[in-house]
C-alpha atoms as a PDB file:
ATOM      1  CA  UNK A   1       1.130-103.553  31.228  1.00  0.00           C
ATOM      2  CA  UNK A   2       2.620-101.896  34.283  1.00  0.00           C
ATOM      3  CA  UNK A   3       4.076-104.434  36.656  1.00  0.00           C
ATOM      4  CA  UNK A   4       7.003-104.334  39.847  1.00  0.00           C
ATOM      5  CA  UNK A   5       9.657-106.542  38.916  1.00  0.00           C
ATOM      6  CA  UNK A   6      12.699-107.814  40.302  1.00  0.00           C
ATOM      7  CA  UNK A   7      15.864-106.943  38.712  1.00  0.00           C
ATOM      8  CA  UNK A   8      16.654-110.871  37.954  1.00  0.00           C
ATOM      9  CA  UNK A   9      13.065-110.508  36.044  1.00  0.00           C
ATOM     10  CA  UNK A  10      14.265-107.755  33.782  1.00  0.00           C
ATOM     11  CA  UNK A  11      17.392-109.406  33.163  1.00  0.00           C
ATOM     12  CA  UNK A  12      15.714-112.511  32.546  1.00  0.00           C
ATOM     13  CA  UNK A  13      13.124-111.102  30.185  1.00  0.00           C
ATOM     14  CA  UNK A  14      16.500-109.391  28.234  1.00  0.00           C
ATOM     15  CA  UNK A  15      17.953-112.604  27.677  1.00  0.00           C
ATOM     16  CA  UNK A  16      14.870-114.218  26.584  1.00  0.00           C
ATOM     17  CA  UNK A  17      14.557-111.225  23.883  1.00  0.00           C
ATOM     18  CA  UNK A  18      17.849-111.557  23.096  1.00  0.00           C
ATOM     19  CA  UNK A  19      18.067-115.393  22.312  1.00  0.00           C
ATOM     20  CA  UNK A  20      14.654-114.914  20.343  1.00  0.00           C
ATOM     21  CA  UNK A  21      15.708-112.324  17.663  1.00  0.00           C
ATOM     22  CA  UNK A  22      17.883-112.941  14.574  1.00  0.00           C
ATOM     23  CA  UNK A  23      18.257-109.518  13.206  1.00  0.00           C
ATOM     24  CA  UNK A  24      16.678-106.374  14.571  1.00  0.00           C
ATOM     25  CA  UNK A  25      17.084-104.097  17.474  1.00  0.00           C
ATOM     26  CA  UNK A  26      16.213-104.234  21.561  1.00  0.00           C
ATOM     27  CA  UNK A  27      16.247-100.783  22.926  1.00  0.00           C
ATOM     28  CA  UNK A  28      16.586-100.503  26.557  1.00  0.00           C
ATOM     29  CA  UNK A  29      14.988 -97.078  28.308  1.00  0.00           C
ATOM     30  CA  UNK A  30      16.053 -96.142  31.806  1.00  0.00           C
ATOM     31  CA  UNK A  31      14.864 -93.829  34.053  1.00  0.00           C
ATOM     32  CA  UNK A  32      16.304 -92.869  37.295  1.00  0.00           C
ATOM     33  CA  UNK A  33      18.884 -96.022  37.176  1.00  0.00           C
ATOM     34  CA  UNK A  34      15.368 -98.220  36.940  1.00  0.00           C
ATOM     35  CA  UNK A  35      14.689-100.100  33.260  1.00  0.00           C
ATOM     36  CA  UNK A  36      11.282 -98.748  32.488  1.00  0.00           C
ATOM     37  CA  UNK A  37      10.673-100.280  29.155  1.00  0.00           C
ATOM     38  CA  UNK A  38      12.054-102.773  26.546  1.00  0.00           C
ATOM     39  CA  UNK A  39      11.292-102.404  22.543  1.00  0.00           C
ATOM     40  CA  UNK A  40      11.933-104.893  19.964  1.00  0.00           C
ATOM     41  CA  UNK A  41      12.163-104.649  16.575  1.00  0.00           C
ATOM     42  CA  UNK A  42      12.604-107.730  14.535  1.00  0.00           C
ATOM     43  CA  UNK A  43      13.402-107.453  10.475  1.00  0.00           C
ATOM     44  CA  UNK A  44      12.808-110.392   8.406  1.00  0.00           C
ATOM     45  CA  UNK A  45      14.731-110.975   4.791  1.00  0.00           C
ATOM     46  CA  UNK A  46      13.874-112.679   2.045  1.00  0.00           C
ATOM     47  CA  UNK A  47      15.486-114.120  -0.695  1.00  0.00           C
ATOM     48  CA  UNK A  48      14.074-114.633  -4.284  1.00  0.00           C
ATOM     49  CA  UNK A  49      15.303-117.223  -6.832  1.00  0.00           C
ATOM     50  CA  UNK A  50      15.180-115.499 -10.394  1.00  0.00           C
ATOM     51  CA  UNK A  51      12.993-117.593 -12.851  1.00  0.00           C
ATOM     52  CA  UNK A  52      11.095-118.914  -9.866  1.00  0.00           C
ATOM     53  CA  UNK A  53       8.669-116.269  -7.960  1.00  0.00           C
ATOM     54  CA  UNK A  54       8.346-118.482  -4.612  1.00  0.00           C
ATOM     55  CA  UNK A  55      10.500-116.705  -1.744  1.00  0.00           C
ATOM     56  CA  UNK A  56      13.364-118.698   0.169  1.00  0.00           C
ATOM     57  CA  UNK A  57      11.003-117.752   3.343  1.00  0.00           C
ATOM     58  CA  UNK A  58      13.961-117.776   5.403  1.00  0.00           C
ATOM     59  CA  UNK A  59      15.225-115.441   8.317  1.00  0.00           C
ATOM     60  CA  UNK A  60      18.534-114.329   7.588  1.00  0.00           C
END
């Protein structure tokens, strides 16, 4: 979706990414002093209990 926003939008979505994502990455591309995009990559980790095959399900 291509949209005009304000630069108190972008820094708003940012945060809201930010506070949202445990482990992973946000990458930030800029062109011409303008963000143009935001990715996010989340990982998720799991921990297994030997003797017992049911995962922790847990973010770390």
């Amino acid at each position: 979706m291509v949209r005009n926003n304000s630069k108190q939008e972008v820094i708003d979505k940012i945060a809201s990414l930010l506070e949202d994502i445990e482990f992973g990455t946000l990458q930030i591309t800029i062109h011409d002093s303008q963000v143009t995009q935001i990715e996010k990559s989340e990982k998720y980790r799991f921990a297994f209990n030997k003797g017992n095959e049911e995962t922790q399900g847990k973010k770390k």
